[in-house]
Protein backbone atom coordinates (compact mmCIF):
# COMPACT_ATOMS: atom_id res chain seq x y z
CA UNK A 1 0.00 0.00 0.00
CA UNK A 2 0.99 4.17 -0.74
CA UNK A 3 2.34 5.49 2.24
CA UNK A 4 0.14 7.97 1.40
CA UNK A 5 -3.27 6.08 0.83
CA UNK A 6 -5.90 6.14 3.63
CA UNK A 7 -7.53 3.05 4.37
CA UNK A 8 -11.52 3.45 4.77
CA UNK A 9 -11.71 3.39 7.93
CA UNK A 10 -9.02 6.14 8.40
CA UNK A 11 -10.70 8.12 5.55
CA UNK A 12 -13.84 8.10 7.50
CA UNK A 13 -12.34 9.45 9.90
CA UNK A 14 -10.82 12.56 8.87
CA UNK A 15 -13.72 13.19 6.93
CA UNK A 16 -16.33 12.94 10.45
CA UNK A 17 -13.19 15.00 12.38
CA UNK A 18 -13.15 17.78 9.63
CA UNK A 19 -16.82 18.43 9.87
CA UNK A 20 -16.88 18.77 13.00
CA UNK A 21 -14.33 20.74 13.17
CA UNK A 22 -16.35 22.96 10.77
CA UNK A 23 -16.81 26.85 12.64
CA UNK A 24 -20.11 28.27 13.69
CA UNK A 25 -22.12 29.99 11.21
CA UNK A 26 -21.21 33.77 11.36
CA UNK A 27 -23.32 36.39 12.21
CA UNK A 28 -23.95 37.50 7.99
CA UNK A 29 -24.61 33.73 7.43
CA UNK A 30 -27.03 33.15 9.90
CA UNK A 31 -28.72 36.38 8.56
CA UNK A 32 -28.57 35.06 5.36
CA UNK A 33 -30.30 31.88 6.43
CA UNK A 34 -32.97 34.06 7.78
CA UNK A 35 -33.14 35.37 4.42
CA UNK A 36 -34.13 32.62 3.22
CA UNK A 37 -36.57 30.50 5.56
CA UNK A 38 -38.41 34.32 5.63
CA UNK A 39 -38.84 34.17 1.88
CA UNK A 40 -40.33 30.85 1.63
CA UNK A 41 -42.31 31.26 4.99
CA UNK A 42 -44.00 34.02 3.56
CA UNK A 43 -44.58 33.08 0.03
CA UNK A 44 -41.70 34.94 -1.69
CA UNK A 45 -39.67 32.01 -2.92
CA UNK A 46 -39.95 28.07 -2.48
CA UNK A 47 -37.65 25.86 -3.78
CA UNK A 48 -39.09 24.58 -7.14
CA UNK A 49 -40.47 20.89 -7.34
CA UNK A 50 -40.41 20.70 -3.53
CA UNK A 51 -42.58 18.06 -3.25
CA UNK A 52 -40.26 15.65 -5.57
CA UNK A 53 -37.71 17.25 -2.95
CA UNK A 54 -36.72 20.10 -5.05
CA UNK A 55 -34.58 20.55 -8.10
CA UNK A 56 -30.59 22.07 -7.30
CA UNK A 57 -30.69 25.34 -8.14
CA UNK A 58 -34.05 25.97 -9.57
CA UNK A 59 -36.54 28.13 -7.56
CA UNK A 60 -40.19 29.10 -7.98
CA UNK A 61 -41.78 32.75 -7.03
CA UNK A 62 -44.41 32.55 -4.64
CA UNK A 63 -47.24 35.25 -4.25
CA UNK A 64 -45.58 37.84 -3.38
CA UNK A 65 -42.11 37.14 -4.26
CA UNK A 66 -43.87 37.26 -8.37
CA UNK A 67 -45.30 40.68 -7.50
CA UNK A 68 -42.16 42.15 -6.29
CA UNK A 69 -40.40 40.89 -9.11
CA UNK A 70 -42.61 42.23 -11.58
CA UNK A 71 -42.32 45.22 -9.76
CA UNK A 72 -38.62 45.60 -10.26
CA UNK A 73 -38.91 44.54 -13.73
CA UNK A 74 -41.78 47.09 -14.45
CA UNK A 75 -39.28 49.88 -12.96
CA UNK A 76 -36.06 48.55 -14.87
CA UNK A 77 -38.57 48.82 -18.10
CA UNK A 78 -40.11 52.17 -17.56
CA UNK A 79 -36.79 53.53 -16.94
CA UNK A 80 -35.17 52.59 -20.15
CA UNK A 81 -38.19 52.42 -22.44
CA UNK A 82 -40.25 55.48 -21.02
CA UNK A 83 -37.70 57.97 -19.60
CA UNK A 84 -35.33 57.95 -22.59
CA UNK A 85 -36.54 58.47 -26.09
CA UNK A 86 -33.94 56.81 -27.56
CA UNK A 87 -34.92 53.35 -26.41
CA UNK A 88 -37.11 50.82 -27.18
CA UNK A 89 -37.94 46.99 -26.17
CA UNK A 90 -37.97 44.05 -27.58
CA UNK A 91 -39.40 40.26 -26.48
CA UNK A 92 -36.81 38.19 -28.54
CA UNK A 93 -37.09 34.44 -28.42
CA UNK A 94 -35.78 31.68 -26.19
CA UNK A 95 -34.56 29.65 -28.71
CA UNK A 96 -32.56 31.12 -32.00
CA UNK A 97 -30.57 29.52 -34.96
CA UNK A 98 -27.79 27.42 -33.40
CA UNK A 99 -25.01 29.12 -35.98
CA UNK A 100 -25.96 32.62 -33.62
CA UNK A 101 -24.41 31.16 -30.85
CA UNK A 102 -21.48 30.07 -32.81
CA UNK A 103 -21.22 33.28 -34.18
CA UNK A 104 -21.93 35.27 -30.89
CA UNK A 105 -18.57 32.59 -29.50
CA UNK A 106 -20.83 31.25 -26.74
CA UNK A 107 -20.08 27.37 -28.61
CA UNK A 108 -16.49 27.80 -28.53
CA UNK A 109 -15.61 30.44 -25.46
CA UNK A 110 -18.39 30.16 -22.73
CA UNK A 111 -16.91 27.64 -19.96
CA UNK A 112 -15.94 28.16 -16.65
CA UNK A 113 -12.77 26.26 -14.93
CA UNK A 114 -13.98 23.76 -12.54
CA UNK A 115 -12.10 20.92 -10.14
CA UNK A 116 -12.84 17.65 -8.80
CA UNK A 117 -11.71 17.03 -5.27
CA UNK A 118 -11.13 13.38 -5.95
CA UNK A 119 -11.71 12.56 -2.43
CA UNK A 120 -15.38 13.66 -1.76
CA UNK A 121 -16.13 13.68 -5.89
CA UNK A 122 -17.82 17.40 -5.17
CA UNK A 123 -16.90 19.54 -7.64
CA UNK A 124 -16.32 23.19 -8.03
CA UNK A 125 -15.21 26.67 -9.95
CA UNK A 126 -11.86 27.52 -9.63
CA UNK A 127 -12.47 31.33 -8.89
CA UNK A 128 -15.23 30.13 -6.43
CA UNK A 129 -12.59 28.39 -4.31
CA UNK A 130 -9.93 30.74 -4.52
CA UNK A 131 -12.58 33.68 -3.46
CA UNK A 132 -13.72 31.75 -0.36
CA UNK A 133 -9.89 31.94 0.71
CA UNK A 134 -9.63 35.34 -0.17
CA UNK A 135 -13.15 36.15 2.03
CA UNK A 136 -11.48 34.22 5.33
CA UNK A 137 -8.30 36.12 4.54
CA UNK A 138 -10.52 39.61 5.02
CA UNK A 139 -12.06 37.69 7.94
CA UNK A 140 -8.79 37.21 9.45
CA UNK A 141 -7.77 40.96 8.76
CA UNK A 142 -5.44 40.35 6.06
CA UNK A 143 -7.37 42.50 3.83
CA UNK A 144 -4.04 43.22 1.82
CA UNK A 145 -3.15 39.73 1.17
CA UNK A 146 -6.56 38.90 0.03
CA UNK A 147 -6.64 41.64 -2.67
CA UNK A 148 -3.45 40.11 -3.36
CA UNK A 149 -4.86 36.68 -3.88
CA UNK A 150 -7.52 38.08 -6.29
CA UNK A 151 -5.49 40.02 -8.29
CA UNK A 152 -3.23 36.84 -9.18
CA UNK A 153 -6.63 34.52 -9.83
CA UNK A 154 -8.14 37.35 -12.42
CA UNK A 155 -4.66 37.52 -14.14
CA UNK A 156 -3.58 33.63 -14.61
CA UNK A 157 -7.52 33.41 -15.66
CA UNK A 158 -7.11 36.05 -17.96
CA UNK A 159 -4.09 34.22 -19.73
CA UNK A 160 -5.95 30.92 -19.21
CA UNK A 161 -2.99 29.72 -17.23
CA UNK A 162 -4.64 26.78 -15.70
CA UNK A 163 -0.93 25.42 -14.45
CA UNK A 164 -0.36 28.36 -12.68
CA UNK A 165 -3.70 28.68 -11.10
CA UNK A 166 -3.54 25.15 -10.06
CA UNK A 167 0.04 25.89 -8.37
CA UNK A 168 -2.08 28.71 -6.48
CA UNK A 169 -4.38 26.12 -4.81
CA UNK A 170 -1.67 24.29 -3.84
CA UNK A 171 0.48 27.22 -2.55
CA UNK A 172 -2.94 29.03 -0.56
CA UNK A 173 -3.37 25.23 0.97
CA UNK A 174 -6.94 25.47 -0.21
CA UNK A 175 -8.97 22.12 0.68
CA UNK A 176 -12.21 20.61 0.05
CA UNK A 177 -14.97 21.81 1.75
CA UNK A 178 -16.47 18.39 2.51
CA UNK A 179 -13.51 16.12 2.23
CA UNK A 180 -11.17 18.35 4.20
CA UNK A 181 -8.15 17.82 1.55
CA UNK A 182 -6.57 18.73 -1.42
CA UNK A 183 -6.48 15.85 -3.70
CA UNK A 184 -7.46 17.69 -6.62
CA UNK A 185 -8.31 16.81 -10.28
CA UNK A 186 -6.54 19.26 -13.30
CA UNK A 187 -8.51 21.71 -14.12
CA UNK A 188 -10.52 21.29 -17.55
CA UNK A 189 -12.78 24.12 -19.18
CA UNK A 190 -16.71 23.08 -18.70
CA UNK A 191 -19.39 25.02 -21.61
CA UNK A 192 -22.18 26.16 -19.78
CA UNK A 193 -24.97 26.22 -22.68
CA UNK A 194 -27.41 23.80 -22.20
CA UNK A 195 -28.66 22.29 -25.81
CA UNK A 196 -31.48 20.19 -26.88
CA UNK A 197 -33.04 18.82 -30.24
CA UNK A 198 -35.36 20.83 -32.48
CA UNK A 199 -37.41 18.69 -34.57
CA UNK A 200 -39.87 15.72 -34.09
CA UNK A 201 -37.56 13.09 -35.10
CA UNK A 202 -34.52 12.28 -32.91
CA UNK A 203 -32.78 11.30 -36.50
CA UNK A 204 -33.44 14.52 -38.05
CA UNK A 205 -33.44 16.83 -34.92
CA UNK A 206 -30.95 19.67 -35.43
CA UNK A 207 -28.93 20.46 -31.86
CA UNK A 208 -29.93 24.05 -30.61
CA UNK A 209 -29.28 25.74 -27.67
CA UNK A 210 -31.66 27.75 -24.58
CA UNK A 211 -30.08 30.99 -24.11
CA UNK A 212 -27.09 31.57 -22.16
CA UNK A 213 -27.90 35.30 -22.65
CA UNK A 214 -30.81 37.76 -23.75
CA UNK A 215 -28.55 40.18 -25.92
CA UNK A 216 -28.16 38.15 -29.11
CA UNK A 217 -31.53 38.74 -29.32
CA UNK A 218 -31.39 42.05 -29.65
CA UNK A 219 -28.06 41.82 -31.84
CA UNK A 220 -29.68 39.74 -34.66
CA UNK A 221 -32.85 42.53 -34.45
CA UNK A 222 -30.56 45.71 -34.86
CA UNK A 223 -31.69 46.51 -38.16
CA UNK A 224 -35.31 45.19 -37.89
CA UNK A 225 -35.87 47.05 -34.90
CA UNK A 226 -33.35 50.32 -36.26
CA UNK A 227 -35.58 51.00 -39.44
CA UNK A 228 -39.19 50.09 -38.33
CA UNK A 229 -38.66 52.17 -35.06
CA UNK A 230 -36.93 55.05 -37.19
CA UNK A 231 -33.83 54.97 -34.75
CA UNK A 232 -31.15 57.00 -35.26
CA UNK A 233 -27.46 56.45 -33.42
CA UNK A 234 -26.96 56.84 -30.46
CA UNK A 235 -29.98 54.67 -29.49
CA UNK A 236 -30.76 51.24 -27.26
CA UNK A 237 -32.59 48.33 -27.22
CA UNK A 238 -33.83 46.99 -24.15
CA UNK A 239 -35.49 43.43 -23.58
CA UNK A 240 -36.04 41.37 -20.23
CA UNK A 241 -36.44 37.45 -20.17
CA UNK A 242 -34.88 34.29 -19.31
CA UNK A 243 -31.69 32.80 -19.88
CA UNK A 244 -30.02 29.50 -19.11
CA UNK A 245 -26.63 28.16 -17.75
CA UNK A 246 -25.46 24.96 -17.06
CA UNK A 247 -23.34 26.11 -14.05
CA UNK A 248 -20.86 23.96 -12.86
CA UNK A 249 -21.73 25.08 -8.77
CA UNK A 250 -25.37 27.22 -8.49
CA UNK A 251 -25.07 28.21 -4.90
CA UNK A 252 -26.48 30.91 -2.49
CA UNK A 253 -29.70 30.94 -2.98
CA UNK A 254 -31.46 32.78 -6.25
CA UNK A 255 -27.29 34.74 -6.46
CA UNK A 256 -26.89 31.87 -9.23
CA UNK A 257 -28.91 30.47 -10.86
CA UNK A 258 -29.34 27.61 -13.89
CA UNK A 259 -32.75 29.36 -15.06
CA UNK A 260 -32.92 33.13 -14.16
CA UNK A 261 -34.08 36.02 -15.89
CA UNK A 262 -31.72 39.38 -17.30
CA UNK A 263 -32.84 42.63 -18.14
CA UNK A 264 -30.51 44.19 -20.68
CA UNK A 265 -29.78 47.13 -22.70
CA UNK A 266 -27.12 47.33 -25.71
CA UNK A 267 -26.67 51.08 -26.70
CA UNK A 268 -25.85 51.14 -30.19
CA UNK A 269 -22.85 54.07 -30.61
CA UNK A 270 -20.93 55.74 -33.65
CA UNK A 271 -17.60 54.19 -33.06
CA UNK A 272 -15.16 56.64 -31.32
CA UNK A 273 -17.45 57.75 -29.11
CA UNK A 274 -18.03 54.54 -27.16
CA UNK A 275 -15.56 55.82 -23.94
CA UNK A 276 -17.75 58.53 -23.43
CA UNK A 277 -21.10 56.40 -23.15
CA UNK A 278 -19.53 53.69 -21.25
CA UNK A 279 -19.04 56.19 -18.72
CA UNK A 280 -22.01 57.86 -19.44
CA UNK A 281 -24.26 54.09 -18.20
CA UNK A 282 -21.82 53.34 -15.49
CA UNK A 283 -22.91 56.45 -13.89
CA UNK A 284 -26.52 56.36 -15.24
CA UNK A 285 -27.09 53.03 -13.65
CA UNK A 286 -26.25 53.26 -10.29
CA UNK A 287 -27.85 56.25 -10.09
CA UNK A 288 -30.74 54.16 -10.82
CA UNK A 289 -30.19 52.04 -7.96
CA UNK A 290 -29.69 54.67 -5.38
CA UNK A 291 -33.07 56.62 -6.74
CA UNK A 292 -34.87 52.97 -5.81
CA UNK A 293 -34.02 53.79 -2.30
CA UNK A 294 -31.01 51.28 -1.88
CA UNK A 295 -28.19 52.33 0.29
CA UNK A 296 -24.85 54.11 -1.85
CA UNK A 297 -22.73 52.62 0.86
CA UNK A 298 -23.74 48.90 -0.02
CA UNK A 299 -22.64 49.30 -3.66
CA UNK A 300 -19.05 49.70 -5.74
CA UNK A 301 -17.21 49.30 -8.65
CA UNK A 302 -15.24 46.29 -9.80
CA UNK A 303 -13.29 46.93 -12.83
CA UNK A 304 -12.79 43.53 -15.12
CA UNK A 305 -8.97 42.46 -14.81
CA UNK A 306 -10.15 39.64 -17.50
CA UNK A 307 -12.04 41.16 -20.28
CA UNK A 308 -14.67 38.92 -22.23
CA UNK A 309 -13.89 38.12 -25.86
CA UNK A 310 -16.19 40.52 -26.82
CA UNK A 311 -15.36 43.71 -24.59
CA UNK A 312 -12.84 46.70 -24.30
CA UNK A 313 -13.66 48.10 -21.06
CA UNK A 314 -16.11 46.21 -18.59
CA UNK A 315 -16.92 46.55 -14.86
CA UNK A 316 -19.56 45.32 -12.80
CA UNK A 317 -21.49 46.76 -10.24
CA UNK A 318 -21.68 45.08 -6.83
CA UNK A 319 -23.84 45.19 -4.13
CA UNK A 320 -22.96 43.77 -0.71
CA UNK A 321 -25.06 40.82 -0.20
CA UNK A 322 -25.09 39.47 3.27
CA UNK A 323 -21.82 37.13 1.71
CA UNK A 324 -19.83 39.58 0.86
CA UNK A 325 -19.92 41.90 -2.11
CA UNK A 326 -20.93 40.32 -5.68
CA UNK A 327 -21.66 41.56 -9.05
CA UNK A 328 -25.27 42.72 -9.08
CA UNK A 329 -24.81 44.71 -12.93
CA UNK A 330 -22.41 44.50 -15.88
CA UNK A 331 -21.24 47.29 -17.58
CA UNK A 332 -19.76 46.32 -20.85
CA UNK A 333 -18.04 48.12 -24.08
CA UNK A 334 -18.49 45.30 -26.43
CA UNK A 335 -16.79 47.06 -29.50
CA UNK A 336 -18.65 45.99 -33.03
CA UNK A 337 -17.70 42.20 -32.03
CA UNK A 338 -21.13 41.18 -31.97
CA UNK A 339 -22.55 43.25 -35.42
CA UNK A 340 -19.48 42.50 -37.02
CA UNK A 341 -19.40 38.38 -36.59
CA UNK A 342 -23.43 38.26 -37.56
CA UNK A 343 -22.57 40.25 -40.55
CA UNK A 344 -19.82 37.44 -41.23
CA UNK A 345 -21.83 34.32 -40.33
CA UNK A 346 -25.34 35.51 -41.98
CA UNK A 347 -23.74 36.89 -45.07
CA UNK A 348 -25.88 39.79 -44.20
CA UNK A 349 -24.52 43.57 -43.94
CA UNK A 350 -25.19 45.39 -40.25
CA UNK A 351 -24.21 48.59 -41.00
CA UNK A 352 -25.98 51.46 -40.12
CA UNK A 353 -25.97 55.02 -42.17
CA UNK A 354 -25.32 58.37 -40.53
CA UNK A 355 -26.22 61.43 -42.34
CA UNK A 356 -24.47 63.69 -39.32
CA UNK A 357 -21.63 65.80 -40.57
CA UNK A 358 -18.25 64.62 -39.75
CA UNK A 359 -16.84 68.42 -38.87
CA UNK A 360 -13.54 66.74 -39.57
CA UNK A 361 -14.50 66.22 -43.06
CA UNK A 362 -17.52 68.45 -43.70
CA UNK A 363 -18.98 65.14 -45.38
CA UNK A 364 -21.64 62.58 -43.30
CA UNK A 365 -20.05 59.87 -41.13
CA UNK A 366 -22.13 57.68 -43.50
CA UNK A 367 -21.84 53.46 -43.63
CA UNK A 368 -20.71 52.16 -40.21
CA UNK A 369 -20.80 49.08 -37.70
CA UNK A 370 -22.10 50.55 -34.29
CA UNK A 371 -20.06 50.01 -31.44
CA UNK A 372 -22.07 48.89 -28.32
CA UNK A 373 -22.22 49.35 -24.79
CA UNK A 374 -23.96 47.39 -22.44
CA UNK A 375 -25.98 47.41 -19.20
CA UNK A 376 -26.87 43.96 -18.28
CA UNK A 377 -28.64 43.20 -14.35
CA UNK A 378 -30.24 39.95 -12.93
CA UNK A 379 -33.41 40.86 -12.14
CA UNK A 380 -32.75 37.61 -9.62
CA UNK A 381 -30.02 39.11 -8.44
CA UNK A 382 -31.62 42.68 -7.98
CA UNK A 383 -34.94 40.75 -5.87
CA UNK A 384 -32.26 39.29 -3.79
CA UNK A 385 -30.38 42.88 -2.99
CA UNK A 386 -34.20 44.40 -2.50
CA UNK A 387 -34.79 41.19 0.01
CA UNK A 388 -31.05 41.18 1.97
CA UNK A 389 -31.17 44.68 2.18
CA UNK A 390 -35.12 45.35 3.66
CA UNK A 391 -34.54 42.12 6.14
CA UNK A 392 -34.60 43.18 9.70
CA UNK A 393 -35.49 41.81 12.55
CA UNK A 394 -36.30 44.39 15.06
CA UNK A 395 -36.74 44.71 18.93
CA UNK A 396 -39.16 47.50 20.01
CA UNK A 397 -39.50 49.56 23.19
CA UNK A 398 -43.42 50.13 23.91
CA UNK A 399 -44.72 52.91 25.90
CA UNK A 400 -44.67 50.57 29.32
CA UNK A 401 -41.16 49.99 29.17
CA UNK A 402 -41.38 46.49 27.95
CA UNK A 403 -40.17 45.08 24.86
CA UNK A 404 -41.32 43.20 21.89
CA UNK A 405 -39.83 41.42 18.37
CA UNK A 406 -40.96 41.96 14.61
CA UNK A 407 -39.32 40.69 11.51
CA UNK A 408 -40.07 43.94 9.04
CA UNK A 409 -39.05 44.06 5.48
CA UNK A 410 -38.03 47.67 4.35
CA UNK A 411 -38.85 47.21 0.74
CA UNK A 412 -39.16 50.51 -1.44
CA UNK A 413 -42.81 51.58 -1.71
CA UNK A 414 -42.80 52.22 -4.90
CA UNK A 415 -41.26 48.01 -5.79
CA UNK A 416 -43.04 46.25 -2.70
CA UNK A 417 -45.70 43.38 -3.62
CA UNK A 418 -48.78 45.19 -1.56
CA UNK A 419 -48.84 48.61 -1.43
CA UNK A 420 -51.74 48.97 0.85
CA UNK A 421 -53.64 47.01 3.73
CA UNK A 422 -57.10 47.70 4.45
CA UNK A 423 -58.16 46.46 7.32
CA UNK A 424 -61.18 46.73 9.63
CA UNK A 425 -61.24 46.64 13.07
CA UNK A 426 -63.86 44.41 13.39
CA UNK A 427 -65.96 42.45 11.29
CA UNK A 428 -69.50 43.62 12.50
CA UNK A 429 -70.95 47.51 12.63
CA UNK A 430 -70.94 48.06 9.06
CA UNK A 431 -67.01 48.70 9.31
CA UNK A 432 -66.16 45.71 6.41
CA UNK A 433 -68.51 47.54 3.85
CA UNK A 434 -66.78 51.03 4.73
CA UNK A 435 -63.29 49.02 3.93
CA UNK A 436 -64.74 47.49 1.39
CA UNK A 437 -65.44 50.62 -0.21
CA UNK A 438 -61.97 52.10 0.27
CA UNK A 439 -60.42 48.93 -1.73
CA UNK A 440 -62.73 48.86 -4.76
CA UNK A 441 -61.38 53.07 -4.81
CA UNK A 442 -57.64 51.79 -4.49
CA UNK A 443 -57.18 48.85 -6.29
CA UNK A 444 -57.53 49.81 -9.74
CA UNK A 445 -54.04 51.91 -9.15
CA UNK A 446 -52.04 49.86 -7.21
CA UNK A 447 -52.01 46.59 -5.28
CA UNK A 448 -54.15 46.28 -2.28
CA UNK A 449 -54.64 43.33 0.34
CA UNK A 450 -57.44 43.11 2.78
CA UNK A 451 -58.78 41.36 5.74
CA UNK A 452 -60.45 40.96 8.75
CA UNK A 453 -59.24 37.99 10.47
CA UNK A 454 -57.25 38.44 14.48
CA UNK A 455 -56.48 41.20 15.97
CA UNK A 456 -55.12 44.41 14.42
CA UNK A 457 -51.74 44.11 16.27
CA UNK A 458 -51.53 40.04 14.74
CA UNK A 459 -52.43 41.62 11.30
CA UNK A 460 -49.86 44.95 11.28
CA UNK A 461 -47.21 42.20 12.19
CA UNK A 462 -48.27 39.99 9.22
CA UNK A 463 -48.10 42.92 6.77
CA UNK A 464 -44.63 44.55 7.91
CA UNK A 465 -43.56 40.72 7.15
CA UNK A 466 -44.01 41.25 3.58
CA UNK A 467 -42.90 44.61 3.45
CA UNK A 468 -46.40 46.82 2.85
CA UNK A 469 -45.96 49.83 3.50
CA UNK A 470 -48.96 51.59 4.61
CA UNK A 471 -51.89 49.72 7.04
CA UNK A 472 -55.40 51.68 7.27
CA UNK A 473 -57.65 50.50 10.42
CA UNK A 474 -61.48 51.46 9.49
CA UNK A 475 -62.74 51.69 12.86
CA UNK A 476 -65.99 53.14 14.96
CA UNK A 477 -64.93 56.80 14.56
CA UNK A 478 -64.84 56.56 10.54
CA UNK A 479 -68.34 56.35 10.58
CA UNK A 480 -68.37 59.27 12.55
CA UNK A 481 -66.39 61.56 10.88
CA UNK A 482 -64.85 59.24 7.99
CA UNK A 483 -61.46 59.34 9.71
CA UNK A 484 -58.96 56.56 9.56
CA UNK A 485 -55.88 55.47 10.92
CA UNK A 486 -52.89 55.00 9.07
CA UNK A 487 -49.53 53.04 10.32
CA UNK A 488 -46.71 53.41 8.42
CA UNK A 489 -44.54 50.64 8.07
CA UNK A 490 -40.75 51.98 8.96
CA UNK A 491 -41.57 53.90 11.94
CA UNK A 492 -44.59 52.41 13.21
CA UNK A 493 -46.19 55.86 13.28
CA UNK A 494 -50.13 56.41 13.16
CA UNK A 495 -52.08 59.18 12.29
CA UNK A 496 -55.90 59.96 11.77
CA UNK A 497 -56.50 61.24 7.99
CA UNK A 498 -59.92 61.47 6.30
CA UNK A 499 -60.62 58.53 4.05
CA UNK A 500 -60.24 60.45 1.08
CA UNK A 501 -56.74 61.07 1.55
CA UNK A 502 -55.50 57.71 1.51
CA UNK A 503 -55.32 57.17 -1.92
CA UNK A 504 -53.12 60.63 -2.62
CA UNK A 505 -51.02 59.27 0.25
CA UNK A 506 -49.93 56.25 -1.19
CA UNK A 507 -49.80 57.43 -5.14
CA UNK A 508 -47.94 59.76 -3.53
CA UNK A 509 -44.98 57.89 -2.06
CA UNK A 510 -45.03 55.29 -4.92
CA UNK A 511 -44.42 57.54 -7.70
């Protein structure tokens, strides 16, 4: 036998030692956990199939999770396609011709690096394991040495020095998180494009491809969409929908994904000019994110050491989840890659004609290939942000000195799933028909719940648990004087307002 084999028994053994050796769950973790059992508790997000005991990585939208998604994909779209003239949306297809994706270089170039840890046969992404180490290095304090550590992953991966970046796990000591060791495979590229068979016959099926992506849609539909919408450069096209990636390790939660949904933009630019509008959208969008209502201090920039095939500048925009900070948007100057290889693949030109005047030549810029740039978000990603970010779970002083517990979600009025909560105090006295009354006035502009059931302290609990923000109480003294009471969510204020005003209230806090 190897002096260095294990028999079973002793491999059993290190393997029950270096669980539980494993450390407590940190504070962020456990809040992230929370997270989670919250959002399935209270119908945001189940795990899909759950009955069959679930599918890895695949997650339904529950009740209220689907409304406050819509809602953030509503105010993604009315921000690109309403404020700005210059863009307009598209609903491009799941499934395309297969030679786009060759074209595009998702066949040949879209893989990830993954390992085997041939002890425990899990398996994982390189940069995954390398930016664990690099998190318990900031843990640790050794902030420097960490930034070190990711500096040297994003260049070997940008020369696809696989050698090297194997040497690196070896050198950092980095181990298996269920085995405990090292025993590592090579590292080998993986594709992450899931493809199936178009056609009726399995002999005759032709081998396409779901969507790793939305944006070829939107490449292949430049000129369509160009001339029927009368677009002139600079100008966008914006589109939302699924996409599909056959990732090697889909982990924390709805962060990543194998089916999630992108909304994009590609900004269509006279080449030259493309610095000025990447700039331009880097600025544009996170401005965006900060007029939602989400913190500035929970979000950064992260420019790309490793560009994609297709990009001369590219940065992302992270938000700080509760497991650190993680790309939440792409910003991305893709160049004319993606006109320019349709153009060769279809046989068809992509150019565009601009009658401005060159003032360099007095004559119009005329024929061209746009240059692009790029704003690409997971609307996922962004309902996971709007979710980590409202989570709290706050202790309250009452007016006897004693205290009490809610768990309150601090989601933007304008994006949360129920706007408004109409509730009377009783169920008796003509009070339901009064409330009654008051919904049938609101609902038609925004989303209203009601009910009647426990006591109005039970119910205000209930509704700051999925994040509404207002909570009317119809009560004895509205049919006096048609007065109600209305809690706000945040700071558990009340105040008496005449019925009539509840309506301007809440348009006006969700416009």
């Amino acid at each position: 036998m190897d002096k260095g084999a294990k028999t079973p028994f002793l491999g059993r053994m290190a393997y029950f030692c270096h669980v539980m050796s494993k450390p407590a769950l940190t504070p962020q973790e456990n809040n992230f956990q929370a997270i989670i059992s919250h959002a399935k508790e209270y119908g945001f997000v189940f795990p899909s199939s759950e009955i069959y005991d679930g599918l890895s990585a695949v997650y339904d939208y529950g009740p209220y999770g689907s409304e406050l998604k819509k809602n953030i994909r509503d105010y993604w779209w009315h921000s690109m396609t309403q404020m700005h003239e210059n863009i307009v949306g598209i609903d491009a297809a799941i499934f395309m011709h297969p030679t786009t994706w060759k074209a595009s270089g998702h066949v040949d170039s879209f893989s990830d690096p993954l390992i085997d840890n041939k002890d425990s046969q899990k398996r994982y992404r390189v940069d995954h394991l390398i930016e664990a180490k690099a998190d318990s290095l900031r843990a640790a304090g050794a902030v420097a040495e960490a930034d070190a550590l990711i500096a040297k992953m994003e260049e070997l991966l940008g020369s696809d020095n696989f050698e090297a970046l194997q040497q690196l796990l070896v050198d950092q000591k980095i181990t298996c998180t269920v085995s405990g060791t090292s025993n590592w495979t090579a590292i080998r590229q993986f594709n992450l494009m899931f493809d199936t068979q178009l056609g009726s016959v399995a002999e005759d099926a032709n081998t396409i491809y779901l969507r790793p992506e939305t944006a070829q849609g939107i490449f292949v539909n430049f000129l369509n969409v160009q001339k029927t919408a009368r677009m002139k450069v600079p100008f966008g096209i914006a589109q939302t929908g699924k996409a599909f990636r056959n990732e090697i390790v889909a982990r924390q939660f709805i962060f990543r994904m194998r089916e999630f949904e992108q909304m994009e933009m590609q900004f269509f630019v006279r080449p030259g000019t493309q610095k000025k509008w990447y700039d331009y959208w880097k600025e544009a969008r996170l401005l965006w994110h900060t007029e939602l209502g989400m913190p500035a201090s929970k979000y950064r920039f992260h420019d790309h050491v490793k560009l994609a095939h297709y990009a001369d500048a590219a940065l992302d925009i992270e938000f700080e989840f509760p497991f650190g900070f993680k790309e939440l948007e792409g910003i991305h100057s893709r160049t004319d890659f993606d006109l320019t290889r349709h153009q060769e693949f279809s046989k068809k030109k992509q150019q565009y004609f601009d009658n401005d005047i060159d003032e360099a030549t007095g004559k119009p810029y005329g024929n061209y290939i746009p240059y692009v740039i790029e704003t690409s978000i997971g609307l996922d990603r962004m309902f996971l942000a709007v979710l980590s970010n409202a989570y709290e779970e706050e202790k309250i002083t009452k007016e006897d000195g004693s205290t009490d517990e809610r768990v309150v979600l601090h989601i933007p009025a304008k994006i949360a799933p129920v706007k408004l909560a109409i509730l009377p105090l009783v169920k008796k006295d003509g009070l339901p028909e009064i409330a009654r009354e008051l919904m049938d006035s609101c609902k038609g502009q925004f989303k209203c719940f009601y009910e009647e059931k426990d006591a109005i302290g039970k119910r205000y609990r209930r509704q700051d648990a999925i994040g509404t923000p207002f909570c009317v109480t119809i009560d004895h003294q509205t049919k006096e004087d048609q007065t109600v009471t209305i809690r706000y969510r945040d700071a558990m204020t009340q105040e008496r307002v005449h019925i009539s005003k509840v309506k301007e209230i809440v348009l006006g806090a969700i416009a």
